[in-house]
N, C-alpha and C. Protein backbone atom coordinates (compact mmCIF):
# COMPACT_ATOMS: atom_id res chain seq x y z
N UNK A 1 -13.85 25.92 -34.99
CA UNK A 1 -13.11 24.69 -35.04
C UNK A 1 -13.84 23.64 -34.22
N UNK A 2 -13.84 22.69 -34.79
CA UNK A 2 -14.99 21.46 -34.21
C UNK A 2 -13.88 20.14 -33.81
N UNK A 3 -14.26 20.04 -32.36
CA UNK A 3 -13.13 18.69 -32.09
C UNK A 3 -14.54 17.62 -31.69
N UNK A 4 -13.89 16.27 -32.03
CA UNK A 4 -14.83 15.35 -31.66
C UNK A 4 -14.94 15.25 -30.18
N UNK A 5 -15.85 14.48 -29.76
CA UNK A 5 -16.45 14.34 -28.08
C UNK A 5 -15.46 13.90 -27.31
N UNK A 6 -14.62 12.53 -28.42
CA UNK A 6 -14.16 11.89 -27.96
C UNK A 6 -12.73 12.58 -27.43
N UNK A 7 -11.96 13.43 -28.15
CA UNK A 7 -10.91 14.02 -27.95
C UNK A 7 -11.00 14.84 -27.16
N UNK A 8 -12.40 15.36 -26.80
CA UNK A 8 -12.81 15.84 -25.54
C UNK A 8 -12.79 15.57 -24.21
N UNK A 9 -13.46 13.84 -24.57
CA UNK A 9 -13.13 13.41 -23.34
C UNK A 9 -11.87 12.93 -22.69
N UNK A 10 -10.99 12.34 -23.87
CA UNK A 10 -9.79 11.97 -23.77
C UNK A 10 -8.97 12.99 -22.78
N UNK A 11 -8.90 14.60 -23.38
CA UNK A 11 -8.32 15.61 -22.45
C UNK A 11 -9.22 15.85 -21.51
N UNK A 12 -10.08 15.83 -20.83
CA UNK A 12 -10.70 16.27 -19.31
C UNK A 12 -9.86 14.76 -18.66
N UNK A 13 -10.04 13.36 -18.95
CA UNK A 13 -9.38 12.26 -18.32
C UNK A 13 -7.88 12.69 -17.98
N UNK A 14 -7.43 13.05 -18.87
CA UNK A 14 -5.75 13.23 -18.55
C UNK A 14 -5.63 14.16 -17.48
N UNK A 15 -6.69 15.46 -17.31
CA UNK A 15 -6.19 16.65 -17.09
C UNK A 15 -7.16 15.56 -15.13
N UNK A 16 -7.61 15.39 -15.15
CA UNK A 16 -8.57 14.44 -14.09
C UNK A 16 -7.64 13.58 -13.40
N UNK A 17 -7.18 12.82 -14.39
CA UNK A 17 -5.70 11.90 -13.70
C UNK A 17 -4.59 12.71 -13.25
N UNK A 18 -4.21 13.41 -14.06
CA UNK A 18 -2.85 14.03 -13.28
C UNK A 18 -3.23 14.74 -12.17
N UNK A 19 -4.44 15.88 -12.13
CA UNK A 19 -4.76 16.38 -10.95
C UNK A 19 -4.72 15.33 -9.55
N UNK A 20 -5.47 14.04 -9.66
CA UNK A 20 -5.48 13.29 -8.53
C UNK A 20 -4.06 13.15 -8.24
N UNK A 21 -3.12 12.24 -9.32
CA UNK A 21 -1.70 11.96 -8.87
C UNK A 21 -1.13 13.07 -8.70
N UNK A 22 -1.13 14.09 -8.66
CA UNK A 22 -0.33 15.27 -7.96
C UNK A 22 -0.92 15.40 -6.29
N UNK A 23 -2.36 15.39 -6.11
CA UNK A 23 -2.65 15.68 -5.03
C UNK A 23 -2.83 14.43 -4.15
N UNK A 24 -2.25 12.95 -4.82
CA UNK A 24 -1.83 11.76 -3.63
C UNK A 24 -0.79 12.00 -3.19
N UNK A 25 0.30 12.47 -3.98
CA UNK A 25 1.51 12.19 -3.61
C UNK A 25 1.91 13.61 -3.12
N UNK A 26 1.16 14.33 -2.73
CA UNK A 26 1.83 15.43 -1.93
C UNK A 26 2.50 15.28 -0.29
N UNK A 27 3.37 15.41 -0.47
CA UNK A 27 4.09 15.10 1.16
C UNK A 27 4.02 16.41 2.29
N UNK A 28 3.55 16.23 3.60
CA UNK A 28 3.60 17.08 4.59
C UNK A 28 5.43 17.19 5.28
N UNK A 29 5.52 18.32 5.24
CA UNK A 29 7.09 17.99 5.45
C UNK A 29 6.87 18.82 7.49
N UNK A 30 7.57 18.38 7.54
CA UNK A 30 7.50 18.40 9.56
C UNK A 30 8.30 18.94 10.03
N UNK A 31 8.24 20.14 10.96
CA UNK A 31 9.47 20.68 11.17
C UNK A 31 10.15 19.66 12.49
N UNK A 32 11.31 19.47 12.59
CA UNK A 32 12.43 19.20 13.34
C UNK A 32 12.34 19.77 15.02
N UNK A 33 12.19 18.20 16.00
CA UNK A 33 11.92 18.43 16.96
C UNK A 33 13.15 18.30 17.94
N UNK A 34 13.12 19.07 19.10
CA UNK A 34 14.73 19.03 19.91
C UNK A 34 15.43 19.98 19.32
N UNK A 35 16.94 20.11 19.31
CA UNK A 35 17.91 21.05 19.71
C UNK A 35 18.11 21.27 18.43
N UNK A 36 18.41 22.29 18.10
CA UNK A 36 19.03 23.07 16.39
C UNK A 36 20.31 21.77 16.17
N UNK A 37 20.64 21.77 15.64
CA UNK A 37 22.08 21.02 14.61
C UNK A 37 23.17 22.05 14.84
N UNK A 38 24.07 21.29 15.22
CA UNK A 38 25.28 22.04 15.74
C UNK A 38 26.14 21.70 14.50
N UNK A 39 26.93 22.67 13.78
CA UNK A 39 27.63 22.04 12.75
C UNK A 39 28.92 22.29 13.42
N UNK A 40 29.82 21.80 12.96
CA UNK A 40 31.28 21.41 13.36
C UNK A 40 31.99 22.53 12.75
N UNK A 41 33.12 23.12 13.02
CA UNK A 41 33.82 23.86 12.55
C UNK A 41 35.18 23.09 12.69
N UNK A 42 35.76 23.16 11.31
CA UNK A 42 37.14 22.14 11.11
C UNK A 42 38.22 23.21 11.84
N UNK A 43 39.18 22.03 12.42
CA UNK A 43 39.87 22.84 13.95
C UNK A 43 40.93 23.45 12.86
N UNK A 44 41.72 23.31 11.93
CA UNK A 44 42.28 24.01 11.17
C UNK A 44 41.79 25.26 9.51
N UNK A 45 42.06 26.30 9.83
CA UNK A 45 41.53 27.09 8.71
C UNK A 45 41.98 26.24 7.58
N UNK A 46 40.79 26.09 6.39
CA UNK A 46 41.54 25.48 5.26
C UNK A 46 42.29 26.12 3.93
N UNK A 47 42.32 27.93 5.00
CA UNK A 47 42.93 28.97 3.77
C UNK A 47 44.09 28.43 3.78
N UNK A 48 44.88 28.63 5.46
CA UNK A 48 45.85 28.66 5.44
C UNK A 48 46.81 27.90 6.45
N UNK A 49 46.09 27.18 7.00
CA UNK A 49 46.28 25.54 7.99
C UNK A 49 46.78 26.45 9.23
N UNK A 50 46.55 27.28 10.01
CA UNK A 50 47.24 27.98 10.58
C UNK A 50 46.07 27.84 11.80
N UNK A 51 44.76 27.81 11.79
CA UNK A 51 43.90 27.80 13.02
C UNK A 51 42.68 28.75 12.61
């Protein structure tokens, strides 16, 4: 099966572009500095409002 050059080149460009825009927009994510997160515990049970 014979593809032209051009449809050749067409797919290496696409596959060329998306590789870059995937590897700009990659984000470093940072871990969280200071004290853990305290979550709240609601002062009434909400099974049975009782505590």
């Amino acid at each position: 099966m014979k593809v032209s050059k051009m449809v050749l080149k067409a797919m290496a460009l696409a596959v060329t572009v998306s590789t870059v825009t995937a590897c700009i927009n990659d984000k470093v994510i940072k871990p969280k500095s200071g004290e853990p997160e305290v979550k709240k515990v609601p002062y009434d049970c909400p099974g049975c409002g009782m505590g």
